[in-house]
N, C-alpha and C. Protein backbone atom coordinates (compact mmCIF):
# COMPACT_ATOMS: atom_id res chain seq x y z
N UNK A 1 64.93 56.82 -18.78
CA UNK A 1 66.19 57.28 -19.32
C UNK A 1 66.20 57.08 -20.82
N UNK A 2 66.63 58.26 -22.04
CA UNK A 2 66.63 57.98 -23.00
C UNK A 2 67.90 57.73 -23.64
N UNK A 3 68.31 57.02 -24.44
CA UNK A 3 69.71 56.74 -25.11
C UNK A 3 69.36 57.26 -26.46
N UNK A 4 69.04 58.80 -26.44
CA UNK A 4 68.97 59.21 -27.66
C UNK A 4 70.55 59.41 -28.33
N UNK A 5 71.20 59.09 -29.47
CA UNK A 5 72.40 59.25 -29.86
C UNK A 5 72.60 60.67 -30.24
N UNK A 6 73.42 61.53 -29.96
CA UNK A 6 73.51 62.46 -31.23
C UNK A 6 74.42 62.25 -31.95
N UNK A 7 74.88 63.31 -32.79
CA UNK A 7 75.81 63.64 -34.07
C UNK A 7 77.60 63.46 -33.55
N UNK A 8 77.45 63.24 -32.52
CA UNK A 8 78.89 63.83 -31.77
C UNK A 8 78.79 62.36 -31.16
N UNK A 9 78.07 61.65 -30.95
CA UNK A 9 78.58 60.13 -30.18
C UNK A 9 79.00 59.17 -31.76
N UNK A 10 78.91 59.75 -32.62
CA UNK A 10 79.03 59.03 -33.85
C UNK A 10 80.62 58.82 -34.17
N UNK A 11 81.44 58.04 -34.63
CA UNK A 11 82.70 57.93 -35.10
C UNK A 11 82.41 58.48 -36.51
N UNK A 12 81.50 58.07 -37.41
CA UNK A 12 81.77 58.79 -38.76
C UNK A 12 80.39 59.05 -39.11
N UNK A 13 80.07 59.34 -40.47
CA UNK A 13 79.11 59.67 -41.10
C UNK A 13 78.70 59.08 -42.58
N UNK A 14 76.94 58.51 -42.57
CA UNK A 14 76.43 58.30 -43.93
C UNK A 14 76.43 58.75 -44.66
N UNK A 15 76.43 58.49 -45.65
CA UNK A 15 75.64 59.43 -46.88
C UNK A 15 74.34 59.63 -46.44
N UNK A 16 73.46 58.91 -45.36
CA UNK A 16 71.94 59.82 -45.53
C UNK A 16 72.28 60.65 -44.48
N UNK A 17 73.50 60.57 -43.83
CA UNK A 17 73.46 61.55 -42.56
C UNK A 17 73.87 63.28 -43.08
N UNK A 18 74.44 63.11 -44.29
CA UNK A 18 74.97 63.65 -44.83
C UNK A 18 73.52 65.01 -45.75
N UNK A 19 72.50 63.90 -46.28
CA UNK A 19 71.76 64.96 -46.68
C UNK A 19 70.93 66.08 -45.92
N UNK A 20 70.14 67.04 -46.59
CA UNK A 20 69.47 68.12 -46.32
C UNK A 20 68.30 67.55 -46.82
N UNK A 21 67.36 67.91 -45.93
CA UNK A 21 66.14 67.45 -46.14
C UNK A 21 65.20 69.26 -46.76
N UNK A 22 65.94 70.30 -46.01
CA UNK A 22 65.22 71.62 -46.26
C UNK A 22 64.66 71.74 -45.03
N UNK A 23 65.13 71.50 -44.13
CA UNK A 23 64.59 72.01 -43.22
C UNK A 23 65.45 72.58 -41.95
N UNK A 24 66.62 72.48 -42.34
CA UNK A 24 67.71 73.18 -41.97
C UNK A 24 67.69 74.07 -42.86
N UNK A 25 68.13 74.07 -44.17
CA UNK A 25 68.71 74.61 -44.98
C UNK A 25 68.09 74.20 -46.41
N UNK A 26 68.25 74.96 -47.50
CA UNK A 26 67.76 74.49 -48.68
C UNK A 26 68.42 73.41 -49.24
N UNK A 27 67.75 72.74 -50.14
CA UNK A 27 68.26 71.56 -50.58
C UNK A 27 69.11 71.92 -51.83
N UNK A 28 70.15 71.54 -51.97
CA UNK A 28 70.79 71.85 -53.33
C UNK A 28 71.06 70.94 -54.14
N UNK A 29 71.42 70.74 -55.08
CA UNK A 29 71.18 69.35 -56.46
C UNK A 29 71.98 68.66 -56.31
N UNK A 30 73.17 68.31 -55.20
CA UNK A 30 74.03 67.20 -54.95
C UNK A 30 73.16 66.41 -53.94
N UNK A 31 72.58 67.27 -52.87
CA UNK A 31 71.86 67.01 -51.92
C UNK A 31 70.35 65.55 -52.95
N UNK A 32 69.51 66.46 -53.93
CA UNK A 32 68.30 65.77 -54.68
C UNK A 32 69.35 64.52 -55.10
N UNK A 33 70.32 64.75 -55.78
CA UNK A 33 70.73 63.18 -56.86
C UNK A 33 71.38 62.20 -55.20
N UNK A 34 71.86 62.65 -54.37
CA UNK A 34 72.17 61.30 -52.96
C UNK A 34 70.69 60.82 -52.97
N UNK A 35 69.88 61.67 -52.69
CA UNK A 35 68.81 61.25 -52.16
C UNK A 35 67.97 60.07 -52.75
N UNK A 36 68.75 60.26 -54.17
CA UNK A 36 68.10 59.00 -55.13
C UNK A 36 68.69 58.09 -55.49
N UNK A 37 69.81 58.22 -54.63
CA UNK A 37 70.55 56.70 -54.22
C UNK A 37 71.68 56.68 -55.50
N UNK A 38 71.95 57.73 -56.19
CA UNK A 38 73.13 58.06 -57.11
C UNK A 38 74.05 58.74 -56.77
N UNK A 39 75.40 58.32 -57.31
CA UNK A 39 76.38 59.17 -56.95
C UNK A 39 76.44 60.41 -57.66
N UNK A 40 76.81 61.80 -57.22
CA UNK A 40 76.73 62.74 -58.53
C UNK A 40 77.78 62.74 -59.46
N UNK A 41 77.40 63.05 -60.04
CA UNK A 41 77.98 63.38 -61.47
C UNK A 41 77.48 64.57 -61.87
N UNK A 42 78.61 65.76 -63.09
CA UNK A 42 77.57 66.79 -64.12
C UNK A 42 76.40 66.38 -64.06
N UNK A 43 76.15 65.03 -64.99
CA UNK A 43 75.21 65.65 -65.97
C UNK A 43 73.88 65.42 -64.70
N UNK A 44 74.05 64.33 -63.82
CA UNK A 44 72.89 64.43 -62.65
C UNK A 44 72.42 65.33 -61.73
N UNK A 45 73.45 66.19 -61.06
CA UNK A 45 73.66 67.36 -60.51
C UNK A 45 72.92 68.45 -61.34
N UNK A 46 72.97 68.67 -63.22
CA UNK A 46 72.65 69.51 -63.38
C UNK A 46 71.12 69.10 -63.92
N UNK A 47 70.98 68.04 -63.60
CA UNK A 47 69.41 67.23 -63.98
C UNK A 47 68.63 67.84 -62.76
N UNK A 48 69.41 67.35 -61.42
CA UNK A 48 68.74 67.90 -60.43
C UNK A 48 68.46 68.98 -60.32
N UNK A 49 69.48 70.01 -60.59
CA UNK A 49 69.24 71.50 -60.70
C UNK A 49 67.93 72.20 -61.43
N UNK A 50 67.83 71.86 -62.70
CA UNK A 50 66.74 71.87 -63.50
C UNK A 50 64.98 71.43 -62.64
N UNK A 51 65.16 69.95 -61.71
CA UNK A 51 64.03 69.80 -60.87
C UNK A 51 64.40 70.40 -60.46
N UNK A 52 64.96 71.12 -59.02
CA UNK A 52 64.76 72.27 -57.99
C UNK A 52 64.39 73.41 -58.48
N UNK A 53 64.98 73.94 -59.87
CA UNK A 53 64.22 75.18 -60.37
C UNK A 53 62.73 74.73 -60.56
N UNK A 54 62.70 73.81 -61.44
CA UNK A 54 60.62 73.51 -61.87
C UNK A 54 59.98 73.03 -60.88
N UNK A 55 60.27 72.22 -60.06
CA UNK A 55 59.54 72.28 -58.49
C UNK A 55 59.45 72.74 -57.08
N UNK A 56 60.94 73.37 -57.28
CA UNK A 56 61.68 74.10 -55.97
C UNK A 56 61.66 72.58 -54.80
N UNK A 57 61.94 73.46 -53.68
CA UNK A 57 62.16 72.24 -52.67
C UNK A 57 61.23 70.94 -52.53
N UNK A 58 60.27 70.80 -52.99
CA UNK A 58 58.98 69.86 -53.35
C UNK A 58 59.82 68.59 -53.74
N UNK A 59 60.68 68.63 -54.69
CA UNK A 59 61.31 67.83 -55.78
C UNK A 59 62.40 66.59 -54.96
N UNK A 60 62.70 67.01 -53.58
CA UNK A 60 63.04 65.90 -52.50
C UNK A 60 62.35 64.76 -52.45
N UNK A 61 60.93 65.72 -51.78
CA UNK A 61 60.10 64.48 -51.62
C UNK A 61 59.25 63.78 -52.89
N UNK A 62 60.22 63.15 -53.75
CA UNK A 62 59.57 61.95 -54.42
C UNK A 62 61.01 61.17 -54.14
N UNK A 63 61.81 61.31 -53.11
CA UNK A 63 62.51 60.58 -52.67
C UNK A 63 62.99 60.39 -51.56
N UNK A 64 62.55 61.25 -50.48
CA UNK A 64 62.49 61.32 -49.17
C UNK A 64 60.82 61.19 -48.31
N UNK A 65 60.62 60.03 -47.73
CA UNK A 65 59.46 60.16 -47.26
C UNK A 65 58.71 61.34 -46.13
């Protein structure tokens, strides 16, 4: 018998539950700056933006294993 949890036995939600890894969906630059353990802000959001354009989705993983 497995006690796998899902999304729906949960009362609330993380912030890592919260990100996109890209494999649902593309990652977008609120998604890159959580991932690096910052809250967003402009000017990080548009830091991130700048990596997702010069590396595209790649630019996660130097913070998602």
């Amino acid at each position: 018998m497995s006690d796998v949890a899902d999304e729906s036995t949960w009362a609330f939600k993380t912030a890592d539950s919260t990100l996109h890894t890209g494999s649902e969906h593309a990652v977008d630059p609120e998604d890159l700056v959580m991932a690096a353990g910052r809250e967003p802000t402009p000017e990080l959001i548009e830091k991130a933006r700048r990596a997702l354009e010069e590396h595209g989705p790649a630019a996660v993983e130097r913070f998602l294993p």
